[in-house]
Protein backbone atom coordinates (compact mmCIF):
# COMPACT_ATOMS: atom_id res chain seq x y z
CA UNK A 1 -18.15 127.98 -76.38
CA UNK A 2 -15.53 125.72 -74.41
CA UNK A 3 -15.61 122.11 -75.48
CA UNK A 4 -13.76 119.03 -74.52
CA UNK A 5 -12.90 116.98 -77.13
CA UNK A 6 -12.65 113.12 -76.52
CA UNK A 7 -10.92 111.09 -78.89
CA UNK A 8 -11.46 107.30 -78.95
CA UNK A 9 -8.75 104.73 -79.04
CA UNK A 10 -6.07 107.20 -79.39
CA UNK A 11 -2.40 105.69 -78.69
CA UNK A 12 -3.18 102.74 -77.21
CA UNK A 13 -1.15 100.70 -80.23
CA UNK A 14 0.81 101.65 -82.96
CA UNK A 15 -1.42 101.73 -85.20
CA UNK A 16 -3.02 104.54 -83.62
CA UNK A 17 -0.54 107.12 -82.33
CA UNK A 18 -0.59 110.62 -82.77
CA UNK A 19 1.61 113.44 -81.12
CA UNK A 20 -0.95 115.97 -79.45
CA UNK A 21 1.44 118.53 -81.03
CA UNK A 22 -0.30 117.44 -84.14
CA UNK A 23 -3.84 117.07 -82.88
CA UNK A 24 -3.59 120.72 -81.17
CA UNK A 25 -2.78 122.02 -84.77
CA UNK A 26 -4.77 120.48 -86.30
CA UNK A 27 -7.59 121.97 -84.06
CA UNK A 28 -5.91 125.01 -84.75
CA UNK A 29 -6.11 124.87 -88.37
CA UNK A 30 -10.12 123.96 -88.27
CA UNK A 31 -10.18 127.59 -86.72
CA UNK A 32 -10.31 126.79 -83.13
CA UNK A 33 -9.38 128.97 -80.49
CA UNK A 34 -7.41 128.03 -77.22
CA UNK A 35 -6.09 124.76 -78.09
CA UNK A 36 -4.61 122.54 -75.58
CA UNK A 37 -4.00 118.55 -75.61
CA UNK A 38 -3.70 116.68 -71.80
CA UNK A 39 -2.57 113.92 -71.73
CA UNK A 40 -1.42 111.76 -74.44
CA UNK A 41 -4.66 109.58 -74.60
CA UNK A 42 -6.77 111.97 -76.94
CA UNK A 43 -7.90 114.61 -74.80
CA UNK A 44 -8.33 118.19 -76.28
CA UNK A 45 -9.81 121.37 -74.97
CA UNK A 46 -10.32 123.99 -77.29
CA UNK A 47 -12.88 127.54 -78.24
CA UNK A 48 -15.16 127.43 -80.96
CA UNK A 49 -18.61 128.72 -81.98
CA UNK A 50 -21.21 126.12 -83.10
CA UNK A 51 -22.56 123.20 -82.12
CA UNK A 52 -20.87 120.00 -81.33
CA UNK A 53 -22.07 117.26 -84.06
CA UNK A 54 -20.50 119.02 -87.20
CA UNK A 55 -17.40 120.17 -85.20
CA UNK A 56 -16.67 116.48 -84.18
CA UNK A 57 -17.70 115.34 -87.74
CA UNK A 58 -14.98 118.22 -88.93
CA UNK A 59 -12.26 116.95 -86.49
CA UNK A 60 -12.36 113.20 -87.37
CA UNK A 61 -12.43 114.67 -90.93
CA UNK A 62 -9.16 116.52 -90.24
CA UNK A 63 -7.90 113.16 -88.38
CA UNK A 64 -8.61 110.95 -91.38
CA UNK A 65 -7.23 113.25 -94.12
CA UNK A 66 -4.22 114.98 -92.48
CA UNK A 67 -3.35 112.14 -90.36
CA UNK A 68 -4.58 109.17 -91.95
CA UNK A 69 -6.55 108.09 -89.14
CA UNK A 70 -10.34 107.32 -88.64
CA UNK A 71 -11.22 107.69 -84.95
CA UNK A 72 -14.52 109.03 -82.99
CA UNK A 73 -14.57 112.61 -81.61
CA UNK A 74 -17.41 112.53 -78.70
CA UNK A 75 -17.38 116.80 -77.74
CA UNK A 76 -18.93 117.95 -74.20
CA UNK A 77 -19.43 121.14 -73.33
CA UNK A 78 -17.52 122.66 -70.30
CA UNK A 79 -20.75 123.06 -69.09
CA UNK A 80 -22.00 119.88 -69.99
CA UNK A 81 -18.69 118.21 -67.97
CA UNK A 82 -20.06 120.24 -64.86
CA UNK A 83 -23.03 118.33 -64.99
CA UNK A 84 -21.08 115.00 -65.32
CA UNK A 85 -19.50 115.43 -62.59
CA UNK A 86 -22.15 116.53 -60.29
CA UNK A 87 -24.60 114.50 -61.27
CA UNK A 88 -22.39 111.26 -60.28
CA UNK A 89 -24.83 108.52 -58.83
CA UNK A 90 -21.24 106.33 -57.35
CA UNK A 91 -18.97 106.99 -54.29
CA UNK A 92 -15.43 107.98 -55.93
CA UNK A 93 -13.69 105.10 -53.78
CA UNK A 94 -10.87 105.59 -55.86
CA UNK A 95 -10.49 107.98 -58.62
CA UNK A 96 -8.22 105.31 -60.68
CA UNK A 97 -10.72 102.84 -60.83
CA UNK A 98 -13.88 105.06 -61.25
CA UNK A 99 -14.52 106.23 -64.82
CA UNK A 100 -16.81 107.94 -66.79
CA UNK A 101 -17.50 105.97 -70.51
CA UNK A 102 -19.11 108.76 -72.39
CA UNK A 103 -20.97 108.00 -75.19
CA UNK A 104 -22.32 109.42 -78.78
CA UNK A 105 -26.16 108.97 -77.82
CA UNK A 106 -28.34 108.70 -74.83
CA UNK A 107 -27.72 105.24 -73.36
CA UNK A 108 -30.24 102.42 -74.17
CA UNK A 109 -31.68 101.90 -70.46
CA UNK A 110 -33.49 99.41 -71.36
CA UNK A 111 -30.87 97.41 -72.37
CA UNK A 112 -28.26 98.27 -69.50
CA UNK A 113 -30.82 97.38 -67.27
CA UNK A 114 -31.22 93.63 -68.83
CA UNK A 115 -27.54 92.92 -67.84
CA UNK A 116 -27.45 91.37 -64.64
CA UNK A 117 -25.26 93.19 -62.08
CA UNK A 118 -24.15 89.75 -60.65
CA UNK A 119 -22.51 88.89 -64.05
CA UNK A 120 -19.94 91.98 -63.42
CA UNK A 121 -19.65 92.25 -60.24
CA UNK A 122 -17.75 93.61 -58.23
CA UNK A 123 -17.94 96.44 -60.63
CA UNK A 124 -20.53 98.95 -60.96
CA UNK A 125 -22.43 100.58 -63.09
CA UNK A 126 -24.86 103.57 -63.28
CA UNK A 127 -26.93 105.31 -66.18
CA UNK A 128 -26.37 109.09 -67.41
CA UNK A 129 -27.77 111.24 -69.54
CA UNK A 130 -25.34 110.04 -72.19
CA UNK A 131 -22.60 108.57 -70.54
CA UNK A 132 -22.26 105.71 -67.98
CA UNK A 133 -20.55 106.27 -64.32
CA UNK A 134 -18.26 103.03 -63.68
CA UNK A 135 -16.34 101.65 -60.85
CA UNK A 136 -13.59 98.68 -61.12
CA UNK A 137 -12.71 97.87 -57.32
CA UNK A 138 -10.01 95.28 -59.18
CA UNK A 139 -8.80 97.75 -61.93
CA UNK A 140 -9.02 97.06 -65.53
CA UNK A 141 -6.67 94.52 -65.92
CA UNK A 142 -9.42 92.41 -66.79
CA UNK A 143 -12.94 94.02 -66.20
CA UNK A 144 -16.60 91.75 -66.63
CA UNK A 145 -18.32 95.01 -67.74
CA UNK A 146 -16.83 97.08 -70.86
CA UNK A 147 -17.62 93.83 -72.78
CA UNK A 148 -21.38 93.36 -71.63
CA UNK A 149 -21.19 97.31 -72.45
CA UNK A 150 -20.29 97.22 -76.08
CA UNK A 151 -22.76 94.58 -76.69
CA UNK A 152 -25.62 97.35 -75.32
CA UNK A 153 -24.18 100.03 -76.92
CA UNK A 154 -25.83 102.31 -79.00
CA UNK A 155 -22.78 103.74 -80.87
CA UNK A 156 -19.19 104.56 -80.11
CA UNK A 157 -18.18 105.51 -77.06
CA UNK A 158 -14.96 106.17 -75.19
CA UNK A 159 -13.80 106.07 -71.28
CA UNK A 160 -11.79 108.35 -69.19
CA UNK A 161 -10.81 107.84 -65.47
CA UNK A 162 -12.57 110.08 -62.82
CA UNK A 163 -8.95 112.12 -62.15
CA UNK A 164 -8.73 112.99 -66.14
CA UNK A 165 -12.59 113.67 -65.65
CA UNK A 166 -12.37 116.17 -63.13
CA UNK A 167 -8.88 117.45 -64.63
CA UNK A 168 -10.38 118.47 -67.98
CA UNK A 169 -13.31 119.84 -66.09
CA UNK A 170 -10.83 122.34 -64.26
CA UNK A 171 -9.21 123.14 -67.55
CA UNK A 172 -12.05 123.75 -69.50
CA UNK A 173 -13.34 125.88 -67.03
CA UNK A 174 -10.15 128.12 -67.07
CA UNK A 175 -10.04 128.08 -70.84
């Protein structure tokens, strides 16, 4: 099986840098085939038979214990990226500000739907299977939305823009 692996939070401070030299063998050491990083923001693509929960639980093991950090590993399929992609509800205006936040569980709807688009915009927002499609017409220098977001999340998540979307996609489909 291909999988994407999605690592939250990863070099964005100090506190929580790591070389993808190290993260690619450290996938390699769980056993994994095909290892490659893209990206320094936590983005791995990798071979491996099984499913996806206790291979994420194994790789933030391996992150805590080898390199002392505690982090959320959200896997997707390359298949399940495919449908990602195409099932996009938003006009890709502009890849840089369009994002995907994908997330550990299936989105609470019900919740989502209780925040009023007129709090956030110009941003918007649709629902996913388990992630949520996103578009920031002013960038993310100061977004309305991933704060009204965390308050209706349902566990971790993590965020990549649609051009490192569609660029893992690509790779994990070549893997």
């Amino acid at each position: 099986m291909r999988y994407v692996a999605l690592l939250r939070g990863i070099n964005v401070n100090p506190a929580t840098a790591v070389a993808m030299a190290d993260l690619k063998a450290l996938l390699e050491r769980l056993g994994h085939g095909n290892v490659r990083t893209h990206l320094r923001s936590g983005n791995a693509l990798f071979t491996a038979d099984g499913d996806s929960e206790p291979i994420a639980a194994a790789i933030e093991r391996g992150l805590q214990e080898e390199l002392g950090l505690s982090t959320t590993v959200i896997l997707r399929t390359a298949e399940q990226l495919r449908g990602v992609v195409e099932r996009n509800p938003l006009e890709v205006r502009d890849p840089a500000r369009f994002a995907v936040v994908f997330l550990t569980r299936p989105p609470d709807r019900e919740g989502l739907a209780s925040i009023d688009p007129a709090v956030y915009a110009p941003e918007e927002m649709r629902v996913g299977k388990r992630e949520l499609y996103v578009y920031f017409p002013d960038g993310l220098r100061r977004p309305k939305l991933p704060p009204l977001l965390e308050k209706q999340s349902a566990g971790p998540a993590t965020m990549r823009n649609w051009n490192t979307v569609t660029r893992l996609l690509t790779l994990a489909e070549d893997l």
